[in-house]
N, C-alpha and C. Protein backbone atom coordinates (compact mmCIF):
# COMPACT_ATOMS: atom_id res chain seq x y z
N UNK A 1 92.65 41.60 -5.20
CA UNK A 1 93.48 41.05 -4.14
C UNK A 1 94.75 40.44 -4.73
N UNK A 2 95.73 40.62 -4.03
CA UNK A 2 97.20 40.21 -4.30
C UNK A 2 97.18 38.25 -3.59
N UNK A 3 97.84 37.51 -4.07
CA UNK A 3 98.08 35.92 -4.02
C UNK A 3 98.27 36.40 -2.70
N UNK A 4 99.41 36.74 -2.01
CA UNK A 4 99.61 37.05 -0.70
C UNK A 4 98.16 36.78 0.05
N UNK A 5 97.51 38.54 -0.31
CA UNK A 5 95.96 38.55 0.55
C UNK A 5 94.99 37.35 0.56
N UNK A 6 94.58 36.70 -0.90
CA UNK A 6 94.31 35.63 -0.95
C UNK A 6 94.74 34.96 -0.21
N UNK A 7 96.09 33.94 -0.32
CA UNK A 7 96.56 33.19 0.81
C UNK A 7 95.93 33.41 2.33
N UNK A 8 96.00 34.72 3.07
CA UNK A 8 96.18 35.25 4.47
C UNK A 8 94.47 34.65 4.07
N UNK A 9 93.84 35.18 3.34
CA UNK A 9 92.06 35.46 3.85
C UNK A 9 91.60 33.56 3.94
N UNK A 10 92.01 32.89 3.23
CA UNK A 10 91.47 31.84 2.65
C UNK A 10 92.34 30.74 4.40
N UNK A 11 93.43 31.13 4.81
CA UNK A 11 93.96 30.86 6.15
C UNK A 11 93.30 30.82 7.13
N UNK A 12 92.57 32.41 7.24
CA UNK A 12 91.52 32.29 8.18
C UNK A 12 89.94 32.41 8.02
N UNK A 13 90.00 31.29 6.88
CA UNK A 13 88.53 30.59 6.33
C UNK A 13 87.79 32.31 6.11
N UNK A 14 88.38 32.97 5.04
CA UNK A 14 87.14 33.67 4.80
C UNK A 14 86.71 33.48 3.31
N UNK A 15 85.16 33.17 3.68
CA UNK A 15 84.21 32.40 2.58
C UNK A 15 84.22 33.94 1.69
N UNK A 16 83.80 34.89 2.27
CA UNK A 16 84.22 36.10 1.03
C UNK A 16 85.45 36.62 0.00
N UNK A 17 86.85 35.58 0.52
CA UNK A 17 87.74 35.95 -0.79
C UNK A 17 88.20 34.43 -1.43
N UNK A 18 87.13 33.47 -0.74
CA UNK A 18 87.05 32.29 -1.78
C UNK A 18 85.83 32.87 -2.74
N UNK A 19 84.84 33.05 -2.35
CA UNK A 19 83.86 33.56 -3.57
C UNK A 19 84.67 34.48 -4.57
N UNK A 20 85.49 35.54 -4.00
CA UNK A 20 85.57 36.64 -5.25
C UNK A 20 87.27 35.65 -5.76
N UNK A 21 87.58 34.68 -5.21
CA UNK A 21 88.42 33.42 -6.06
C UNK A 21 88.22 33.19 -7.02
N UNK A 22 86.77 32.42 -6.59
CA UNK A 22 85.89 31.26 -7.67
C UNK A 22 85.52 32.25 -8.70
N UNK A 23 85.14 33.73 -8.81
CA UNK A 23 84.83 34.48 -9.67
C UNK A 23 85.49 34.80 -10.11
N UNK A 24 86.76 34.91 -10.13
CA UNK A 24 87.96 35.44 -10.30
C UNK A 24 88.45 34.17 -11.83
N UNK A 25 88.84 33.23 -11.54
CA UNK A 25 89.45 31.55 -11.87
C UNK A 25 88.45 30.60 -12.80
N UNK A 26 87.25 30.68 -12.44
CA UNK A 26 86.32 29.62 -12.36
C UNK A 26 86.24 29.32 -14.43
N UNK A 27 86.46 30.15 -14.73
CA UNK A 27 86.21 30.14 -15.80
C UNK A 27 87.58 29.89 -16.58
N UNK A 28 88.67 30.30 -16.21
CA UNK A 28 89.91 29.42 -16.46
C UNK A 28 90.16 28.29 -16.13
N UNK A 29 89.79 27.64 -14.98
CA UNK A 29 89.85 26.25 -14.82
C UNK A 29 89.11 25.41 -15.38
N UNK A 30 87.85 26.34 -15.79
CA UNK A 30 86.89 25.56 -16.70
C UNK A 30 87.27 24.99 -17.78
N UNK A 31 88.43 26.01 -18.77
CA UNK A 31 89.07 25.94 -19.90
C UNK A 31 89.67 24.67 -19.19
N UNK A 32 90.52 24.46 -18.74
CA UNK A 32 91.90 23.96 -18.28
C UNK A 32 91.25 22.30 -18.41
N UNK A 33 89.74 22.18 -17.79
CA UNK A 33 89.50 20.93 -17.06
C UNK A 33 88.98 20.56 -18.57
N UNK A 34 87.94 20.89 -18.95
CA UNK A 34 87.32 20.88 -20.67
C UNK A 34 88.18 20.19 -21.59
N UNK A 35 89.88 20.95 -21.43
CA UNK A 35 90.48 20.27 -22.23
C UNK A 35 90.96 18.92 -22.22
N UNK A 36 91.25 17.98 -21.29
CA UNK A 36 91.61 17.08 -20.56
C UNK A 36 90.09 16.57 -20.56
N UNK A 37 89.05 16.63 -20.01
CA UNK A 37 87.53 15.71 -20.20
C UNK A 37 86.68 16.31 -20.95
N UNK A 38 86.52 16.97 -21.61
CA UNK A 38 85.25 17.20 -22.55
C UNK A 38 85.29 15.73 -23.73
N UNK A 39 86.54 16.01 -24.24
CA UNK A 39 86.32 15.01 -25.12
C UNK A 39 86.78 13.52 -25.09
N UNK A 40 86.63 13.20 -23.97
CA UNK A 40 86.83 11.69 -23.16
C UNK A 40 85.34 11.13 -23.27
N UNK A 41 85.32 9.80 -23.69
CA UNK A 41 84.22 8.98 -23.38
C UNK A 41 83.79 9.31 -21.91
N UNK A 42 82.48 8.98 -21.92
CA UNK A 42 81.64 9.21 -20.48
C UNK A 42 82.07 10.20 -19.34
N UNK A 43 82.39 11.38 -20.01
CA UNK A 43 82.71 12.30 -19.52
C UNK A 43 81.59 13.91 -20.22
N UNK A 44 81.87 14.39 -19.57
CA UNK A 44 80.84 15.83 -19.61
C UNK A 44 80.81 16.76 -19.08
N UNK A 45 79.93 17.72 -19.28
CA UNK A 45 80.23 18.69 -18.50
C UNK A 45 79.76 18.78 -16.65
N UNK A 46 79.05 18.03 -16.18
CA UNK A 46 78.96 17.66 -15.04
C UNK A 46 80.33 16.89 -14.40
N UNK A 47 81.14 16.14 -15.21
CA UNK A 47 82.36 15.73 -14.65
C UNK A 47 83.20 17.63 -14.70
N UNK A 48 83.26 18.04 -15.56
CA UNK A 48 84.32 19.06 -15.39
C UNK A 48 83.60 20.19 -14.25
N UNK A 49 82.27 20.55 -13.97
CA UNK A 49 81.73 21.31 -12.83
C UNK A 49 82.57 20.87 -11.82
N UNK A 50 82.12 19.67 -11.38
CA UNK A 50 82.75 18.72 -10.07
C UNK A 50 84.04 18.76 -10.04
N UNK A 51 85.11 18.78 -11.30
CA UNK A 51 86.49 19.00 -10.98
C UNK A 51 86.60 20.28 -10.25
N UNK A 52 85.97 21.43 -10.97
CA UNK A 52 86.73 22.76 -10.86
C UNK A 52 85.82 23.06 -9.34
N UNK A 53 84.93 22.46 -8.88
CA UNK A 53 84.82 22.65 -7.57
C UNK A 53 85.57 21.93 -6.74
N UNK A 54 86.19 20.67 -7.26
CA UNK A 54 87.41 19.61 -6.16
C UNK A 54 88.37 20.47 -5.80
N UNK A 55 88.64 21.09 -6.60
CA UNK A 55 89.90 21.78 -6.84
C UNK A 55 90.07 23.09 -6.01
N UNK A 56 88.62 24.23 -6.08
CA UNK A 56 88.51 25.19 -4.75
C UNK A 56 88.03 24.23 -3.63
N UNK A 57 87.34 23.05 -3.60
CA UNK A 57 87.51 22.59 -2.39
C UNK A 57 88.73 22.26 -1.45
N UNK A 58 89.76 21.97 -2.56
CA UNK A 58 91.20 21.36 -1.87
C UNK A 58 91.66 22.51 -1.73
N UNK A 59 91.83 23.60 -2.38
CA UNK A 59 92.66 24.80 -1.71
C UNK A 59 91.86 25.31 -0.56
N UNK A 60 90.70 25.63 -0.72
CA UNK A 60 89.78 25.93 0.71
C UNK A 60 90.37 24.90 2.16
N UNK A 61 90.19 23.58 1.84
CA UNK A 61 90.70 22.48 2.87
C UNK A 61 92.46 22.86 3.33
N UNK A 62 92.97 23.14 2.10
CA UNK A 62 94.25 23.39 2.00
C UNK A 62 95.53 24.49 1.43
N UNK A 63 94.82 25.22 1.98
CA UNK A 63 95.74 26.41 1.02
C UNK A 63 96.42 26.91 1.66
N UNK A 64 97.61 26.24 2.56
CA UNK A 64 99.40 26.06 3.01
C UNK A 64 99.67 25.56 1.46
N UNK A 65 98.72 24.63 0.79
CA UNK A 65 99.57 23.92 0.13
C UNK A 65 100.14 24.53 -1.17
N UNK A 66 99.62 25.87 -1.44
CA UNK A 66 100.25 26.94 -2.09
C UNK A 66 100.97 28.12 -1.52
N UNK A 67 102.22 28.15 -1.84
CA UNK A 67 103.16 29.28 -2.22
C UNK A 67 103.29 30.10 -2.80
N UNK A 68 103.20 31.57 -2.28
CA UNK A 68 103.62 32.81 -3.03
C UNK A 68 104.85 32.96 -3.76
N UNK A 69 106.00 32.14 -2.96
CA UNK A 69 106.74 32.61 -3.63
C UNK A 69 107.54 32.06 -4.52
N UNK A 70 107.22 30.33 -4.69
CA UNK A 70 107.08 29.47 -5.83
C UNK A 70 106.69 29.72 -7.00
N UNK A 71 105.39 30.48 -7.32
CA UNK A 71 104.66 30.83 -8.19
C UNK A 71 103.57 31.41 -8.07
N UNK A 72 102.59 32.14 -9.41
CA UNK A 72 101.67 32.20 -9.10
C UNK A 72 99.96 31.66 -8.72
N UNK A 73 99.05 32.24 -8.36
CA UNK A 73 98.14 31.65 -7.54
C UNK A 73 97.25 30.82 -8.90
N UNK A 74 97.59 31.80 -10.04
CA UNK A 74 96.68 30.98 -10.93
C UNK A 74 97.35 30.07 -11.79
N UNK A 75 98.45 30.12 -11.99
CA UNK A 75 99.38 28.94 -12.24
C UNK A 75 99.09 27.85 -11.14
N UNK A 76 99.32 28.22 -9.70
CA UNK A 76 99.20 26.91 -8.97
C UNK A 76 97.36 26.04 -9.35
N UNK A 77 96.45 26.82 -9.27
CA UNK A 77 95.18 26.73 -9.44
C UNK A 77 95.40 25.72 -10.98
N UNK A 78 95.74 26.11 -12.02
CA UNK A 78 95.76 25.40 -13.37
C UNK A 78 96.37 24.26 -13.05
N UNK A 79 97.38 23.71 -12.88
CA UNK A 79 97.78 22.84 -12.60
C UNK A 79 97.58 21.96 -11.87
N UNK A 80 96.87 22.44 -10.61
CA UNK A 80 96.29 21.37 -9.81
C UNK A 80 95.26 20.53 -10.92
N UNK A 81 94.22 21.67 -11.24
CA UNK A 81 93.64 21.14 -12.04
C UNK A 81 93.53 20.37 -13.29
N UNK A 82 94.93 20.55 -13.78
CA UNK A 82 95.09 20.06 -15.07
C UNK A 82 95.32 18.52 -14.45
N UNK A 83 96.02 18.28 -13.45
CA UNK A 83 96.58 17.34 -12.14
C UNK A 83 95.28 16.62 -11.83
N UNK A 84 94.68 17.06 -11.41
CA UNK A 84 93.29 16.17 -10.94
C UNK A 84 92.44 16.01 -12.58
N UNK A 85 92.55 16.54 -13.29
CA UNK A 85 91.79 15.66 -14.64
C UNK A 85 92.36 14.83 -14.82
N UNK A 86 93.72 14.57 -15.16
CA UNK A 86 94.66 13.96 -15.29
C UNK A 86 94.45 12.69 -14.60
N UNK A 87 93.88 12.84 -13.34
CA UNK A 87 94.38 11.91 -12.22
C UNK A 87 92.99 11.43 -12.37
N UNK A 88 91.68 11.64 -12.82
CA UNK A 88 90.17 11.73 -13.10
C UNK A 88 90.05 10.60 -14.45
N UNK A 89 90.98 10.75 -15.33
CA UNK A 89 91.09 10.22 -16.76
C UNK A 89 92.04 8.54 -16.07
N UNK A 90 92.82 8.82 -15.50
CA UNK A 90 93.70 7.67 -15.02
C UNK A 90 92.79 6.41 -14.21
N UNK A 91 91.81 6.99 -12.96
CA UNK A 91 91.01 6.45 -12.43
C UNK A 91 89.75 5.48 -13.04
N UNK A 92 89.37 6.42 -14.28
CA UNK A 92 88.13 5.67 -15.40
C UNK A 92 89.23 5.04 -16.20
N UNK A 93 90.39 4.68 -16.42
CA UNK A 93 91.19 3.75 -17.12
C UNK A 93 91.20 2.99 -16.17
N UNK A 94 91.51 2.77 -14.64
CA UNK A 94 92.11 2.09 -14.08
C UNK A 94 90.73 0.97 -13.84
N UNK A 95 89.51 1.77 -13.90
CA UNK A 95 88.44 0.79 -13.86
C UNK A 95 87.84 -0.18 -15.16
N UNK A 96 88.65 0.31 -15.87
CA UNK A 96 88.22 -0.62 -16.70
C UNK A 96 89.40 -1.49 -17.36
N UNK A 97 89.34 -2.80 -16.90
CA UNK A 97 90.51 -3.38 -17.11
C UNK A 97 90.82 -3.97 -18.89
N UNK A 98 91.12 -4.02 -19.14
CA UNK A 98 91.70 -4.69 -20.55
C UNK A 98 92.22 -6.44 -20.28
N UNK A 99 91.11 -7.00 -20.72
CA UNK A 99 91.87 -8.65 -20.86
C UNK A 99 92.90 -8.81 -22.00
N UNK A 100 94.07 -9.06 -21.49
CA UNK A 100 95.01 -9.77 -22.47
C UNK A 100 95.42 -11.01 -22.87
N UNK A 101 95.18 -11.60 -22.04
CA UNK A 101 94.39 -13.66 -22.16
C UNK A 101 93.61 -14.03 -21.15
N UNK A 102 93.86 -15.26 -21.14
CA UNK A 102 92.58 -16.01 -19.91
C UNK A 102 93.12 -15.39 -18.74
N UNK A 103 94.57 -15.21 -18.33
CA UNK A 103 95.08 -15.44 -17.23
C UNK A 103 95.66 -14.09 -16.95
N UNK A 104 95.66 -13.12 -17.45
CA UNK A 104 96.33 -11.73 -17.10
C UNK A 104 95.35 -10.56 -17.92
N UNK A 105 95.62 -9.60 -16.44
CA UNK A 105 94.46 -8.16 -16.58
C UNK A 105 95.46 -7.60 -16.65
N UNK A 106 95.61 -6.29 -17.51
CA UNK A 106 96.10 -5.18 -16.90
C UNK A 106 95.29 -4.12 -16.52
N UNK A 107 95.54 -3.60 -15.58
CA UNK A 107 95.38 -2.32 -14.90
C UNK A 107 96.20 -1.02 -14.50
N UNK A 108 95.75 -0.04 -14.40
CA UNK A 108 97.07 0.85 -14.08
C UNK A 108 96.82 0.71 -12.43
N UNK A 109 97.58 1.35 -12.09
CA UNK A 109 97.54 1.19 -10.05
C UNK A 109 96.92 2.06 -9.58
N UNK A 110 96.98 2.13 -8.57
CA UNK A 110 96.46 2.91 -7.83
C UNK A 110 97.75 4.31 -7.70
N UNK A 111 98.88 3.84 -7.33
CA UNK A 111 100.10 4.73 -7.50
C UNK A 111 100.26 5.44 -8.73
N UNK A 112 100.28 4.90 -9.77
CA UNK A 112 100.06 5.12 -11.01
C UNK A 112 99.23 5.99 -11.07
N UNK A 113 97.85 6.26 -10.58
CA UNK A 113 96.85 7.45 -10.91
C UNK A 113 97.14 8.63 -9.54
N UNK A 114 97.97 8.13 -8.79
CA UNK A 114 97.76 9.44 -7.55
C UNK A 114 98.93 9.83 -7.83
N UNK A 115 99.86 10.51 -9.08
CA UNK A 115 101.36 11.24 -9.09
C UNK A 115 101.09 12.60 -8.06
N UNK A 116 101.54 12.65 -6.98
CA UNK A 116 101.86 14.38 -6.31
C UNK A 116 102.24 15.19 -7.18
N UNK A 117 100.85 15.74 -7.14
CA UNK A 117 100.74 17.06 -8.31
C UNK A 117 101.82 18.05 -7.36
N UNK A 118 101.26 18.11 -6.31
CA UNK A 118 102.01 19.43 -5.24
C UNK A 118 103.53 18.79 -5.52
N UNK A 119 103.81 17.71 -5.49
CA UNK A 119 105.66 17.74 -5.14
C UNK A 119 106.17 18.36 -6.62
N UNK A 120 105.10 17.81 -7.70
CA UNK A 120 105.40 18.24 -9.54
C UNK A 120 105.54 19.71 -9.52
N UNK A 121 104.42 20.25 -8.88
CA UNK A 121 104.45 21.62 -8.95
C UNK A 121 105.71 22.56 -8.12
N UNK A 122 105.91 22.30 -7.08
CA UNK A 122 107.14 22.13 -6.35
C UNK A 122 108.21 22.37 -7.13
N UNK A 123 108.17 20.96 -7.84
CA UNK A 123 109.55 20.47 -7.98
C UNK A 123 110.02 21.98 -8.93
N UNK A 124 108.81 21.54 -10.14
CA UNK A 124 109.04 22.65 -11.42
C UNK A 124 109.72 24.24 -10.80
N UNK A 125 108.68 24.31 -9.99
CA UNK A 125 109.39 25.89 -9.26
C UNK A 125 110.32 26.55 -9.07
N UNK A 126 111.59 25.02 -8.51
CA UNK A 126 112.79 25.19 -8.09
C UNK A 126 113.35 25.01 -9.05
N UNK A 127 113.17 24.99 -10.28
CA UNK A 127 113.83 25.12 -11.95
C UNK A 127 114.03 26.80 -11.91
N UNK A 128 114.94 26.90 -12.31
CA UNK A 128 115.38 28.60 -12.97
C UNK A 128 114.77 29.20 -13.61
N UNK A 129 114.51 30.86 -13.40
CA UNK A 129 113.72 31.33 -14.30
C UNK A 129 113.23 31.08 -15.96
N UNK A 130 114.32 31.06 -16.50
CA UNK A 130 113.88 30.52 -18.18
C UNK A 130 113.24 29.03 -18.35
N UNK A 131 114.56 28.54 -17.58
CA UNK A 131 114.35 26.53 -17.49
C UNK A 131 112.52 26.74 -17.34
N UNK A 132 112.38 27.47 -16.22
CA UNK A 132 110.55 27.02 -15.56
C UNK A 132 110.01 27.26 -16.54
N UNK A 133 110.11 29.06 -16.79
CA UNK A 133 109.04 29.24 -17.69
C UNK A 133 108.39 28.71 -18.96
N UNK A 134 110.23 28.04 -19.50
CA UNK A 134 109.98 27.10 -21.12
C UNK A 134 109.05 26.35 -20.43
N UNK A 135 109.64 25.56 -19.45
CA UNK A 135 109.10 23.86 -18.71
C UNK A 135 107.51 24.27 -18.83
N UNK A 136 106.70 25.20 -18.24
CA UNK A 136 105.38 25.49 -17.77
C UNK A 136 105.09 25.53 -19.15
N UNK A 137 105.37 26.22 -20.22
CA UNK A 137 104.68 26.58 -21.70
C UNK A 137 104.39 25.11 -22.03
N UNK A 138 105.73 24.83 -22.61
CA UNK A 138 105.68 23.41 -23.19
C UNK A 138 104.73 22.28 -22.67
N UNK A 139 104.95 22.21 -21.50
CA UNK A 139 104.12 20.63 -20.56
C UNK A 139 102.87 20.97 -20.38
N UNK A 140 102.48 22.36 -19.85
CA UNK A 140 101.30 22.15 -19.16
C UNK A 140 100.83 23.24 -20.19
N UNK A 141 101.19 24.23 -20.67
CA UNK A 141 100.51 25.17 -21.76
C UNK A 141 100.25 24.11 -23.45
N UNK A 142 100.97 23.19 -22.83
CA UNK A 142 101.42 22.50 -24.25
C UNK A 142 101.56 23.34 -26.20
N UNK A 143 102.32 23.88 -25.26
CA UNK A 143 102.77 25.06 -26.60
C UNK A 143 104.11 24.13 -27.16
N UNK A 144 103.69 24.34 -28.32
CA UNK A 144 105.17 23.76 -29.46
C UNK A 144 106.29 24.83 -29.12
N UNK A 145 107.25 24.13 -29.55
CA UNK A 145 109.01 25.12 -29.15
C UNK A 145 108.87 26.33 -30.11
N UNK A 146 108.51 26.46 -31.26
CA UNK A 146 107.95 27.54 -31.91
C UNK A 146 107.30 28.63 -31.34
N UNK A 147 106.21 28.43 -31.28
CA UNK A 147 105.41 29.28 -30.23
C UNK A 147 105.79 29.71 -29.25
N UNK A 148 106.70 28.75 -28.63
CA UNK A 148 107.58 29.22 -26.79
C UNK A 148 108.34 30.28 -27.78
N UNK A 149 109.30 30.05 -28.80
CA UNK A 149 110.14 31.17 -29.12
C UNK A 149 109.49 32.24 -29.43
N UNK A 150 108.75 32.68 -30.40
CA UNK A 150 107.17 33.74 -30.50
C UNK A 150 107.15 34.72 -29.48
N UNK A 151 106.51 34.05 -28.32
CA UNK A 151 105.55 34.37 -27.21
C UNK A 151 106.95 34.95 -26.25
N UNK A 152 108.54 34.36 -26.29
CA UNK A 152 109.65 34.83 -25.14
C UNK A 152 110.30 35.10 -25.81
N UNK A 153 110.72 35.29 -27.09
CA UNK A 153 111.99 35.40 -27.78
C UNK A 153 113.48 35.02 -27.83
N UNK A 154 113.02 33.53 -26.63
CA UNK A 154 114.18 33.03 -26.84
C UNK A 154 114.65 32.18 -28.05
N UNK A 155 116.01 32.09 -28.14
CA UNK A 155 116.30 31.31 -29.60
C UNK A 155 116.10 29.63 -29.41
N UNK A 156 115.72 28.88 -30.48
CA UNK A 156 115.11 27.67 -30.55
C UNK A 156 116.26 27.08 -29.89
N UNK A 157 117.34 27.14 -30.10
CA UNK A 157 118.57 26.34 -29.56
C UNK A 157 118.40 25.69 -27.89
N UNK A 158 118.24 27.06 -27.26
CA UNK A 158 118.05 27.15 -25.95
C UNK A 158 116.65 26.74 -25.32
N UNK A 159 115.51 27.06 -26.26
CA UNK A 159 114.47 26.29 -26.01
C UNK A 159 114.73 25.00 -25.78
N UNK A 160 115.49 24.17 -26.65
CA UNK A 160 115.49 22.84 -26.85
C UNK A 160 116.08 22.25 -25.66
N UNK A 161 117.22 23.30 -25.25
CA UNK A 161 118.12 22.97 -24.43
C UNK A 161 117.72 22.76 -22.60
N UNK A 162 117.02 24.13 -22.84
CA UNK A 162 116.31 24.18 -20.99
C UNK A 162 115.31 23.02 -21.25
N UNK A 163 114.69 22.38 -22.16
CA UNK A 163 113.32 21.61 -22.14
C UNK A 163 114.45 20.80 -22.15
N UNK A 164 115.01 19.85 -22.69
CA UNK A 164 115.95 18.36 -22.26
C UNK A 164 116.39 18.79 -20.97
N UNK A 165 117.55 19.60 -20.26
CA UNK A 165 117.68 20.25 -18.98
C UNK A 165 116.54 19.89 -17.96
N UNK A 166 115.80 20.38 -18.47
CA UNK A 166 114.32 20.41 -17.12
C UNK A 166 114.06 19.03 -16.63
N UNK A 167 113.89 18.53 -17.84
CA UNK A 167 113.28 17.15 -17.80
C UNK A 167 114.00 16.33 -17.07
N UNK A 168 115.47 16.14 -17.50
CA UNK A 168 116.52 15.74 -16.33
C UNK A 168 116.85 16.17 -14.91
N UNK A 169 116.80 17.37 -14.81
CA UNK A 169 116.39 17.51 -13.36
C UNK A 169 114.90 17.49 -12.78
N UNK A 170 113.80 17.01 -13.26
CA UNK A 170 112.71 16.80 -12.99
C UNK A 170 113.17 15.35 -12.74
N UNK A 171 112.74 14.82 -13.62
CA UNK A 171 113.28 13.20 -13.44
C UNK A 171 113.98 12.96 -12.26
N UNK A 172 115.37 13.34 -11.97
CA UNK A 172 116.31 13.03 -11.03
C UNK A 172 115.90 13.17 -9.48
N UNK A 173 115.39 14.68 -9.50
CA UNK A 173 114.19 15.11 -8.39
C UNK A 173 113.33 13.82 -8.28
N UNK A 174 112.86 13.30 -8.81
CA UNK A 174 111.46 12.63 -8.30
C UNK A 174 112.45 11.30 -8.51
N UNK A 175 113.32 10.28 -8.78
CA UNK A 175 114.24 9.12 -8.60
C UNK A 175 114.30 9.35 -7.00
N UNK A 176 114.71 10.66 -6.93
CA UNK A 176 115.58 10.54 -5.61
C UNK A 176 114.44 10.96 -4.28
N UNK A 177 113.24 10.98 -5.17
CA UNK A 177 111.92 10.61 -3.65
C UNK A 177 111.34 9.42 -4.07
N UNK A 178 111.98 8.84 -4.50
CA UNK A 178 111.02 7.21 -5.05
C UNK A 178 110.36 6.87 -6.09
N UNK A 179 109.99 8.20 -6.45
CA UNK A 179 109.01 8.17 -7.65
C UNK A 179 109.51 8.03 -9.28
N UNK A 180 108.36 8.36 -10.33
CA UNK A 180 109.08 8.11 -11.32
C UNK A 180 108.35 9.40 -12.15
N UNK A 181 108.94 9.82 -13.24
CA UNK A 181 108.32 11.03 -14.10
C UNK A 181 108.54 10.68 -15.21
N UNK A 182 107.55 10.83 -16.42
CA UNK A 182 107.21 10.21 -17.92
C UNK A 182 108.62 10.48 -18.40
């Protein structure tokens, strides 16, 4: 099935091209989630099951909230997921507070652990073909600028250049909805 067909079937709730989904993915998101909690304290492989089912649960609940023509279906799928470990790892920090004297906790927030993966994913999209594709290697493939040159053959110069580029219009994008980006 084409992202398109996907999209249309999963619209009008059919449980037969979420199954041949989950068969499809399940085992890439597995990778994706593993990396981000396997090797986290009190984490396991029962935490990463439960992600990579949150994750076809939310596109099942929600799958407007992917675009064909933003990107692809298993790019959007990785990222959510990399997004909800992310946001999974933030939550078991946020519960456990750190005393720094008698009189002050820190904690991270609640805002702090819920960043809109969908507006991130979004945002990245509307980056230019090269700009994205470096942006996606680097951040979320977490490939060194080396390897990005390797794998696209672009020259390191320009690597360097769309990755500072991106980041500034990522950044600026999310200033100008309130938010903030690392």
């Amino acid at each position: 099935m084409t992202d398109e067909e996907y999209l249309t079937s999963l619209l009008n709730k059919d449980e037969e091209a979420l199954s041949q989904l989950m068969d499809t993915y399940t085992k890439l998101l597995w990778a994706v989630g593993s990396k981000y909690l396997n090797h986290q304290q009190d984490m396991g492989i029962q935490d990463i099951e439960e992600l990579v089912s949150d994750v076809f649960v939310r596109l099942w609940k929600n799958p407007k909230g992917f675009d064909p023509s933003k990107g692809t279906l298993k790019t959007y799928l990785c990222m959510m997921t990399r997004s909800m470990a992310l946001n999974k790892l933030k939550q078991v920090a946020k519960d456990m507070t750190v005393e720094l004297d008698d009189s002050i906790t820190a904690t991270l927030t609640k805002e702090e652990s819920n960043m809109d993966w969908q507006a991130f994913y979004q945002a990245v999209m509307t980056l230019e073909k090269p700009m994205r594709e470096i942006i996606i290697k680097r951040y979320f493939y977490e490939m060194k600028p080396k390897d990005i040159q390797e794998k696209t053959g672009y020259d390191s110069k320009l690597i360097d250049n769309k990755l500072y580029q991106g980041k500034k219009q990522l950044q600026k994008q999310f200033k100008e909805l309130g938010g903030e980006l690392g």
